[in-house]
Protein backbone atom coordinates (compact mmCIF):
# COMPACT_ATOMS: atom_id res chain seq x y z
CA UNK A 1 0.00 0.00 0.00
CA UNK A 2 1.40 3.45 -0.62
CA UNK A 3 -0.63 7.01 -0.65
CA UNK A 4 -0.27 10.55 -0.66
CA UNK A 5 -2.08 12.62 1.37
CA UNK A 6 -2.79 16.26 2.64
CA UNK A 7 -1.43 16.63 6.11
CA UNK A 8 -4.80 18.41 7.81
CA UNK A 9 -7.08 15.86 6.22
CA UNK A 10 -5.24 13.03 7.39
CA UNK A 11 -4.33 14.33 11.17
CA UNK A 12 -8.38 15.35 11.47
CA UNK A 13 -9.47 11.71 10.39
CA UNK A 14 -7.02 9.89 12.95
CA UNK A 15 -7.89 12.19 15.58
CA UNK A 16 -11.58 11.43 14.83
CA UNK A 17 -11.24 7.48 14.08
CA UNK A 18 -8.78 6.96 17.32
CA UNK A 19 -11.69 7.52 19.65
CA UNK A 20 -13.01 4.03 18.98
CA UNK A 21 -9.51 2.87 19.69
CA UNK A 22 -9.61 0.54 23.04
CA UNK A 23 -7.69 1.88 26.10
CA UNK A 24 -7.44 -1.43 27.42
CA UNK A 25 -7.51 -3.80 24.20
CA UNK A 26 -7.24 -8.00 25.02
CA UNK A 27 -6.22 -8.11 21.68
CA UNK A 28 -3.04 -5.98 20.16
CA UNK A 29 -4.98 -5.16 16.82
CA UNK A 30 -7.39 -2.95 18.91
CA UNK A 31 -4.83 -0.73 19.52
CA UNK A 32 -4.76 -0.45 15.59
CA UNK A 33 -6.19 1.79 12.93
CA UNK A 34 -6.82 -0.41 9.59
CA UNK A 35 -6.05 1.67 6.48
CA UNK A 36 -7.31 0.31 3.18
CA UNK A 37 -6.87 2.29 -0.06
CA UNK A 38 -7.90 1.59 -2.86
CA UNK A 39 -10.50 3.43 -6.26
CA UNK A 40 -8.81 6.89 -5.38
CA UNK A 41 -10.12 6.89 -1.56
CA UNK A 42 -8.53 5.92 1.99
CA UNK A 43 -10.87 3.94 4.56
CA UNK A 44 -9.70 4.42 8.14
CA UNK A 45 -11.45 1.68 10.27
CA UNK A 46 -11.23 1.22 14.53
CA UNK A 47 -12.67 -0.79 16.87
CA UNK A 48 -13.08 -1.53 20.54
CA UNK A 49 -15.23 -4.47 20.10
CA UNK A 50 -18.22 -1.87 21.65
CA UNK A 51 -17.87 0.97 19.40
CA UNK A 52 -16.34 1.10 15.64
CA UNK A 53 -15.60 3.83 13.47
CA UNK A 54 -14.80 4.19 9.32
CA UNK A 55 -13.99 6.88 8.11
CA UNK A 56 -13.57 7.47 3.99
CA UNK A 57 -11.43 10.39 2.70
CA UNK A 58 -9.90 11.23 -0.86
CA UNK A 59 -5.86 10.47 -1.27
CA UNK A 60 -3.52 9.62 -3.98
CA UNK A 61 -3.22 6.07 -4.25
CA UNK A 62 -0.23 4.93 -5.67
CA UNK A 63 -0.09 1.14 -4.25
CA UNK A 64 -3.45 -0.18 -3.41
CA UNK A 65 -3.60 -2.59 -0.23
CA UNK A 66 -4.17 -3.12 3.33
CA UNK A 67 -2.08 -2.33 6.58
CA UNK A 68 -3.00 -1.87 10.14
CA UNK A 69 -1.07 0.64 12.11
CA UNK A 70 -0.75 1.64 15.68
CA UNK A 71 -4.10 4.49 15.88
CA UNK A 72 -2.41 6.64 18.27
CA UNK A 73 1.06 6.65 17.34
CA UNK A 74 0.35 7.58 13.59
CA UNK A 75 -2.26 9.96 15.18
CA UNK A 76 0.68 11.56 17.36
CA UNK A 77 3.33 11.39 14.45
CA UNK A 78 1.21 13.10 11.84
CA UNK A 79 -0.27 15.95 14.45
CA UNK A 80 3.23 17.09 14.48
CA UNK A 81 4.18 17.52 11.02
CA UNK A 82 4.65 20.38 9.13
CA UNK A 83 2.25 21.77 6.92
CA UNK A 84 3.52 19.13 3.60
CA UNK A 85 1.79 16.23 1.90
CA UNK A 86 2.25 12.85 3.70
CA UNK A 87 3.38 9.43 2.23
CA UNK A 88 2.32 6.35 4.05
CA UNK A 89 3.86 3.20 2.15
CA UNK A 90 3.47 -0.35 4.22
CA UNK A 91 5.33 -3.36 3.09
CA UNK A 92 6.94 -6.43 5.27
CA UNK A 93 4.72 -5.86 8.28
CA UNK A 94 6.68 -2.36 8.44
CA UNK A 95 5.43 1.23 6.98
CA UNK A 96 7.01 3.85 5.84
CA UNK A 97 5.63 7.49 6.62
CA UNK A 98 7.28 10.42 4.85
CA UNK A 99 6.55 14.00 5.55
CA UNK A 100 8.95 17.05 3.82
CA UNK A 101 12.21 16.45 5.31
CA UNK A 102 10.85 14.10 8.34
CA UNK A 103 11.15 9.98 7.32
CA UNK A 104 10.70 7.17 9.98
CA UNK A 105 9.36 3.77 10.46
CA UNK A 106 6.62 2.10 12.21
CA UNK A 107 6.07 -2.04 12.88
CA UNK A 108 2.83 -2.72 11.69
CA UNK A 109 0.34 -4.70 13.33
CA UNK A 110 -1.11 -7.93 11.71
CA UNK A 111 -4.06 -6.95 9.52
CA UNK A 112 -5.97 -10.41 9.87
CA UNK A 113 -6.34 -9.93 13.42
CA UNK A 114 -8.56 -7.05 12.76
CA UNK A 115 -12.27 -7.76 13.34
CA UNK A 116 -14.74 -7.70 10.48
CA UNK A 117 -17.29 -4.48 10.94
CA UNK A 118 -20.64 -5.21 8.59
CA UNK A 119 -22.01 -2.38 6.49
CA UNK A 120 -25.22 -0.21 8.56
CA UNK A 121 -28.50 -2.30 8.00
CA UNK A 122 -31.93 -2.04 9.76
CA UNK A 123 -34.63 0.30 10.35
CA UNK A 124 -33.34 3.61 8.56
CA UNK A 125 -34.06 7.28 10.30
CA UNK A 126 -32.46 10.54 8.58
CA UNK A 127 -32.37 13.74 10.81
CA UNK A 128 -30.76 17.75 10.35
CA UNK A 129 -27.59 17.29 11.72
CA UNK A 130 -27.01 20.28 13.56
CA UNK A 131 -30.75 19.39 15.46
CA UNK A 132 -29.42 16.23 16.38
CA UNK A 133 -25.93 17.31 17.53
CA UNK A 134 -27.82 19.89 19.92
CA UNK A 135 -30.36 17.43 21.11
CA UNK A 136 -27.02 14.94 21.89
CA UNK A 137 -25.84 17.52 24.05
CA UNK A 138 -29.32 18.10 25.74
CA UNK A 139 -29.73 14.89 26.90
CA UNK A 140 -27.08 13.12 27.80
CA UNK A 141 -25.74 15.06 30.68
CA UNK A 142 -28.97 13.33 32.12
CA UNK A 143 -27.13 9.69 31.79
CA UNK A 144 -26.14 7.98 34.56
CA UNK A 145 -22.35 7.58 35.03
CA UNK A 146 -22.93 4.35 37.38
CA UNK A 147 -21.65 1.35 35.95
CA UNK A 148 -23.52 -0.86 38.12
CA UNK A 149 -26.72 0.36 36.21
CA UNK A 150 -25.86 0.02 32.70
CA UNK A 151 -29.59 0.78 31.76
CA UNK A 152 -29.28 4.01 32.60
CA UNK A 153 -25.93 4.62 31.31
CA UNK A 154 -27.57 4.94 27.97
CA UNK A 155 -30.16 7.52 25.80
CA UNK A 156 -33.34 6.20 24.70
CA UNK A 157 -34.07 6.32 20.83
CA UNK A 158 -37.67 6.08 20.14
CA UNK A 159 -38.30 6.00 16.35
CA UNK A 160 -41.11 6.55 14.74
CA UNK A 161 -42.42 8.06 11.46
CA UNK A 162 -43.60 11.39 13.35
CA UNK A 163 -39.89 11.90 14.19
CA UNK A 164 -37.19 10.89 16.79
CA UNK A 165 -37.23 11.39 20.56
CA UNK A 166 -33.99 11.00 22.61
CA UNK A 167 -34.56 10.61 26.26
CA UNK A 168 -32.10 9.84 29.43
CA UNK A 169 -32.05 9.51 33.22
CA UNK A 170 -29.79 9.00 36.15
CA UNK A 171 -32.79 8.59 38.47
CA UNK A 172 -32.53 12.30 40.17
CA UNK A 173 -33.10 14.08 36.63
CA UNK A 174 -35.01 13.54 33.55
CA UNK A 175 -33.96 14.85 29.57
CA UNK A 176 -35.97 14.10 26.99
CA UNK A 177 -36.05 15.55 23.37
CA UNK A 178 -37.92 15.79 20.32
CA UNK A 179 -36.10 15.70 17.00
CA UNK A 180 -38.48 15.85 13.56
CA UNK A 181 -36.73 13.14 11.21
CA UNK A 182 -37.78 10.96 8.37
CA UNK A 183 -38.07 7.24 9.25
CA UNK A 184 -38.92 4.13 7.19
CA UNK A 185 -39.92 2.28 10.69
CA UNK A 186 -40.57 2.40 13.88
CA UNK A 187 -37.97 1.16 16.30
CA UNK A 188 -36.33 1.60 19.99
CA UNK A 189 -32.58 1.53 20.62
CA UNK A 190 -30.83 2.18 23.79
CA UNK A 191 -27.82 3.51 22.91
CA UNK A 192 -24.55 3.97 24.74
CA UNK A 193 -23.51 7.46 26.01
CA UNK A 194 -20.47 7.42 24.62
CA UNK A 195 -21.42 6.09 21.21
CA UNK A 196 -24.33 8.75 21.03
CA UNK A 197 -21.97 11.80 22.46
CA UNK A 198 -19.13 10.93 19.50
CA UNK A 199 -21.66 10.71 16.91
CA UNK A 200 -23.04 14.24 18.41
CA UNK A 201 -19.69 15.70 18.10
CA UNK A 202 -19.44 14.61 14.63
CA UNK A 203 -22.92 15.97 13.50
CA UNK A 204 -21.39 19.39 15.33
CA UNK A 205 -18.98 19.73 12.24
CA UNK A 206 -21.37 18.84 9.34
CA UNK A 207 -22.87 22.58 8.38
CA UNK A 208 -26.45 21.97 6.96
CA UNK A 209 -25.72 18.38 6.66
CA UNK A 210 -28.04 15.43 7.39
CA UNK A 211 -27.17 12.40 9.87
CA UNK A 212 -28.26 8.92 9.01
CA UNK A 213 -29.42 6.61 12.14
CA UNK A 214 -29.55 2.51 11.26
CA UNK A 215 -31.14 0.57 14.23
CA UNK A 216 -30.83 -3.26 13.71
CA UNK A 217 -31.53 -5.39 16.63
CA UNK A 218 -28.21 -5.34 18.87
CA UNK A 219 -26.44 -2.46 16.83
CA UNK A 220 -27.18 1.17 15.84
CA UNK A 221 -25.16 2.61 13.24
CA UNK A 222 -24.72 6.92 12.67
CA UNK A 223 -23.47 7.58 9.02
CA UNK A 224 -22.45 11.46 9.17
CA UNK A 225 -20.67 12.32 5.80
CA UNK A 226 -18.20 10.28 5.60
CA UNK A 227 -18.19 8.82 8.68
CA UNK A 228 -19.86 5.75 9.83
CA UNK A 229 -19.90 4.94 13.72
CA UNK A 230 -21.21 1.76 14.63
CA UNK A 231 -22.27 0.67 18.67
CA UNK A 232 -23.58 -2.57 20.65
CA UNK A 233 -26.72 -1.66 22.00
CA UNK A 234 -27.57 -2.02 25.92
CA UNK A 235 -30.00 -4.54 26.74
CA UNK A 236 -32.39 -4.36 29.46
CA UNK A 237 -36.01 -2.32 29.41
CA UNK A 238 -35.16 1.41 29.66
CA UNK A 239 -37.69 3.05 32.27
CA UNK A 240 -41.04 4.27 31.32
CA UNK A 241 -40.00 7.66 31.39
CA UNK A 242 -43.42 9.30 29.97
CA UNK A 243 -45.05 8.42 33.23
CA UNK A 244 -42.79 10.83 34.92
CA UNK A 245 -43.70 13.85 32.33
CA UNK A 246 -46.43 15.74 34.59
CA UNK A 247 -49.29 18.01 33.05
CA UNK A 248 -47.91 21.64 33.26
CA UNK A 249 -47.62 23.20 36.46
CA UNK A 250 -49.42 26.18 37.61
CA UNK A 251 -46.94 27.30 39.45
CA UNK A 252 -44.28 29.16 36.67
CA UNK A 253 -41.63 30.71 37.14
CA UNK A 254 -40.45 32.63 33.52
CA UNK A 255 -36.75 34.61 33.70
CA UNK A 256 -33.86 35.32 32.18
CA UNK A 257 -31.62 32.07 31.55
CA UNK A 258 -28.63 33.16 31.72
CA UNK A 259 -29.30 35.37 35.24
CA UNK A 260 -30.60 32.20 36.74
CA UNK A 261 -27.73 30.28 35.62
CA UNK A 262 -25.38 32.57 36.99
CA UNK A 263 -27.07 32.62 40.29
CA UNK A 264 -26.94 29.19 40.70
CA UNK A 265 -23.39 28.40 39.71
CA UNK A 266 -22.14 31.38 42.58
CA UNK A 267 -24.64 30.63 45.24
CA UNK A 268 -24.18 26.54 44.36
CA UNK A 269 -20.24 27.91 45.22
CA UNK A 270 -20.79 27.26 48.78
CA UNK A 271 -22.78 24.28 48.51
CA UNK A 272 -21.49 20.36 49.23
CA UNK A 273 -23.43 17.26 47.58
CA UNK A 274 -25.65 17.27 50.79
CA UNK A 275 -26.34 20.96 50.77
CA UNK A 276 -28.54 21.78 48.44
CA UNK A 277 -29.31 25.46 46.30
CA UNK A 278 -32.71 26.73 48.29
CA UNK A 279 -34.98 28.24 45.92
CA UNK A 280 -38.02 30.36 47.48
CA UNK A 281 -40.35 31.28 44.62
CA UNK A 282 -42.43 34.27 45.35
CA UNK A 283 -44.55 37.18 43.69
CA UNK A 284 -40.95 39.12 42.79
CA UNK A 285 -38.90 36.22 41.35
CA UNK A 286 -37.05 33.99 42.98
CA UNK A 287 -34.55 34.14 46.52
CA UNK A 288 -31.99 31.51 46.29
CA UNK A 289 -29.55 30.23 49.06
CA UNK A 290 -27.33 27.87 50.28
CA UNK A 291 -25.00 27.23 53.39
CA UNK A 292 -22.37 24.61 53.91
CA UNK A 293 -21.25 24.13 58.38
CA UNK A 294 -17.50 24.21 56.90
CA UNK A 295 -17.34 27.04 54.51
CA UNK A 296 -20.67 29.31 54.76
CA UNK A 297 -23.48 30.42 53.12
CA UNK A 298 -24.84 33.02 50.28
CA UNK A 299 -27.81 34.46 48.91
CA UNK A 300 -29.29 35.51 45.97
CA UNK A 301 -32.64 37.54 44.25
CA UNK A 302 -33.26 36.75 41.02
CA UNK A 303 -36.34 38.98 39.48
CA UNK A 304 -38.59 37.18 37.52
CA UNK A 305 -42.41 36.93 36.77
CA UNK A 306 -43.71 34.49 38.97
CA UNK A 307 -47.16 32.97 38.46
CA UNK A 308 -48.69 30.87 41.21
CA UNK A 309 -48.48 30.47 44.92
CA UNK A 310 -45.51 31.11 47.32
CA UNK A 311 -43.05 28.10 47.86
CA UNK A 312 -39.90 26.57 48.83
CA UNK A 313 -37.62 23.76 47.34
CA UNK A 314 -34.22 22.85 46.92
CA UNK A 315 -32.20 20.96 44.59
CA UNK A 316 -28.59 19.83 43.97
CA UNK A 317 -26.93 22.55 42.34
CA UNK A 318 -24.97 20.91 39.71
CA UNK A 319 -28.63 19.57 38.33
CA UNK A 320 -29.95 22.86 38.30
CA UNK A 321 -26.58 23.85 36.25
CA UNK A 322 -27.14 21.00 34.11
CA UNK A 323 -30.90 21.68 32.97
CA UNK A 324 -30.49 25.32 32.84
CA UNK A 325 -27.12 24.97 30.30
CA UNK A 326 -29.07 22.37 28.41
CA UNK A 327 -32.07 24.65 27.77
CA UNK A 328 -31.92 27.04 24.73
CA UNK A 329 -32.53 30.59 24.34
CA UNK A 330 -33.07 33.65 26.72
CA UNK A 331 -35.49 32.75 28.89
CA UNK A 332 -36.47 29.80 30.97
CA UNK A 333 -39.58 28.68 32.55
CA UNK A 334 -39.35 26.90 35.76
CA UNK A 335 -42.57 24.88 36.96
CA UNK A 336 -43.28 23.94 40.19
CA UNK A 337 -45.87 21.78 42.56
CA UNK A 338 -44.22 21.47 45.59
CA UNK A 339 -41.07 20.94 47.57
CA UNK A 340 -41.66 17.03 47.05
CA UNK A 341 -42.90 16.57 43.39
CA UNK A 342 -39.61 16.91 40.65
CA UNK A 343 -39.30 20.97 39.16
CA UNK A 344 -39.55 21.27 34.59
CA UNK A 345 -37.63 23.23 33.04
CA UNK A 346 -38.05 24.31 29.38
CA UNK A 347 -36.74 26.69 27.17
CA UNK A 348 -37.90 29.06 24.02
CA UNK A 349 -37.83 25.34 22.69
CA UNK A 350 -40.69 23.16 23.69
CA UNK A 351 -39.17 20.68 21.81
CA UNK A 352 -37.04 19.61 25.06
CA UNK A 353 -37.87 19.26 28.58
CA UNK A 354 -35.86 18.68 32.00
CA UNK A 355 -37.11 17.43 35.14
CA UNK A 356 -34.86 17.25 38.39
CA UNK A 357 -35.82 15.78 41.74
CA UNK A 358 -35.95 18.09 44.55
CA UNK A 359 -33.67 17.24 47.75
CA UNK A 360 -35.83 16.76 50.83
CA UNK A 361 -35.39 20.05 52.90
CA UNK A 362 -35.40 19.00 56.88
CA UNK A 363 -39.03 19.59 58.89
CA UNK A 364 -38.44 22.69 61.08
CA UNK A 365 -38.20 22.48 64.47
CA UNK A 366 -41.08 23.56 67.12
């Protein structure tokens, strides 16, 4: 195999295909990137037996063939060149990499111990891109990171020909959203957090462009230009998370996101996991506070237009961060039942909705 490449094409494609590359690979070909050229083109394939990625872009091919090459080492190598065309040529279980005046060698890795990855099949979904890659970043912030619980270490995909709904949960907070795609099915995938987050990050880079979603029975595959990711699915029964969407509140709280946010992150300052942000909702907004025994307390007003009866409730500060970055545009409504029943959040986008669990203030005393 020999090509000729441009030096930002090629470093942007490793850096992209190396995050399927296994930290901790059983089996040394993991820890490889599998070129193939051949027809004018360059497919970069990686795998950690969970998650896969190929990636197509155009080269010079001058020798086509097959080599697999350590991901992250060819990743580091060609990060560092010089702005020049770069010539990979493998022969002998060795390749040769050539960059302006730079020239070294690297052992390759036997390409027969790579695993086969089959072409996307299933139930077919297309979606806007940048949509999606906002809606990635909506709702999984809500996934668990508890390993124990691998159900909810994933996003719900619930496909149908209306459109696509992506919804996750760690138990304490709820984020679902509401995508309008084209589907030829209907279908349910519980993806991976990690799988659904890359493929997110790709969409972010594809200006106006469309993301393809194939949901077969154990796999789900994203094809995002010329990218293809592939991921297991988790098995198990994700909760039934439309049971815990309430009617609206009619307590509302509607203000400025951004204030809010801000209040919360400095009064949340001087807050520990198990001291929560107190938020008093009355006629002129809301008062929040927080104290900690070992490093103090602070207090807050934010104005607002508040619509309902007065109350109290608190809620772990990072969630509150979480729901409030998550939800788009200037203002944010905040509903309300009580200090018991979980707080919705929503944005100018009604589109997406996040609920959070309120922490159990202590009875008062007397």
């Amino acid at each position: 195999m020999k090509v000729k490449c441009d030096r930002d094409v090629l470093s942007e494609a490793l850096q992209t295909v190396q995050r399927a590359v296994s930290s901790r690979p059983g089996i040394p070909a993991l820890t490889g990137v599998l070129m193939n050229a051949s027809g004018g083109e360059l497919v970069l394939a990686t795998t950690d037996l969970e998650v896969s990625a190929r990636l197509r872009l155009p080269v010079q091919v001058q020798e086509e063939g097959v080599t697999l090459i350590p991901a992250r080492l060819l990743a580091d190598m060609v990060k560092s060149f010089d702005q020049a065309p770069v010539v990979i040529e493998a022969e002998g279980g060795q390749a040769r990499i050539v960059c302006s005046n730079y020239e070294g060698t690297v052992r390759c890795l036997p390409a027969e111990d790579f695993p086969a990855l089959a072409d996307p099949g299933g139930t077919r979904v297309s979606v806007e891109g940048a949509g999606f890659a906002e809606g990635v970043g909506q709702v999984t912030r809500a996934a668990s990171r508890d390993e124990p619980r691998p159900i909810l270490t994933g996003v719900l995909l619930e496909i149908s020909r209306e459109g696509l709904t992506m919804a996750a949960t760690d138990s304490y907070r709820l984020s679902v959203r509401e995508l309008s795609a084209t589907a030829e099915g209907e279908a349910k995938a519980l993806v991976p957090e990690r799988a659904l987050s890359e493929a997110g990050r790709a969409a972010a880079g594809e200006e106006k462009g469309q993301v393809e979603l194939f949901v077969e029975h154990s796999h789900v595959a994203f094809r995002i230009g010329a990218l293809t990711l592939t991921s297991r699915l988790i098995e198990g029964e994700f909760p039934h998370y439309r049971q815990l969407l309430p009617e609206r509140y009619e307590n509302q709280l509607s203000a400025s996101r951004q204030q809010l946010l801000d209040a919360v992150r400095r009064v949340g300052l001087l807050a520990r996991e198990s001291s929560p942000v107190k938020m008093e909702f009355n006629a002129l907004g809301v008062r929040l506070s927080s104290s900690s025994p070992d490093l103090g307390g602070a207090v807050e007003v934010v104005e607002a237009k508040y619509e309902g009866e007065d109350l109290t409730a608190a809620f772990n500060p990072g969630y509150l961060v979480d729901g409030l970055t998550a939800a788009t545009g200037e203002r944010v409504q905040v509903e309300v039942r009580d200090g018991l029943k979980p707080a919705v959040m929503r944005g100018d986008e009604e589109a997406f909705v996040y609920l959070v669990m309120p922490v159990r203030l202590p009875a008062p005393v007397g």
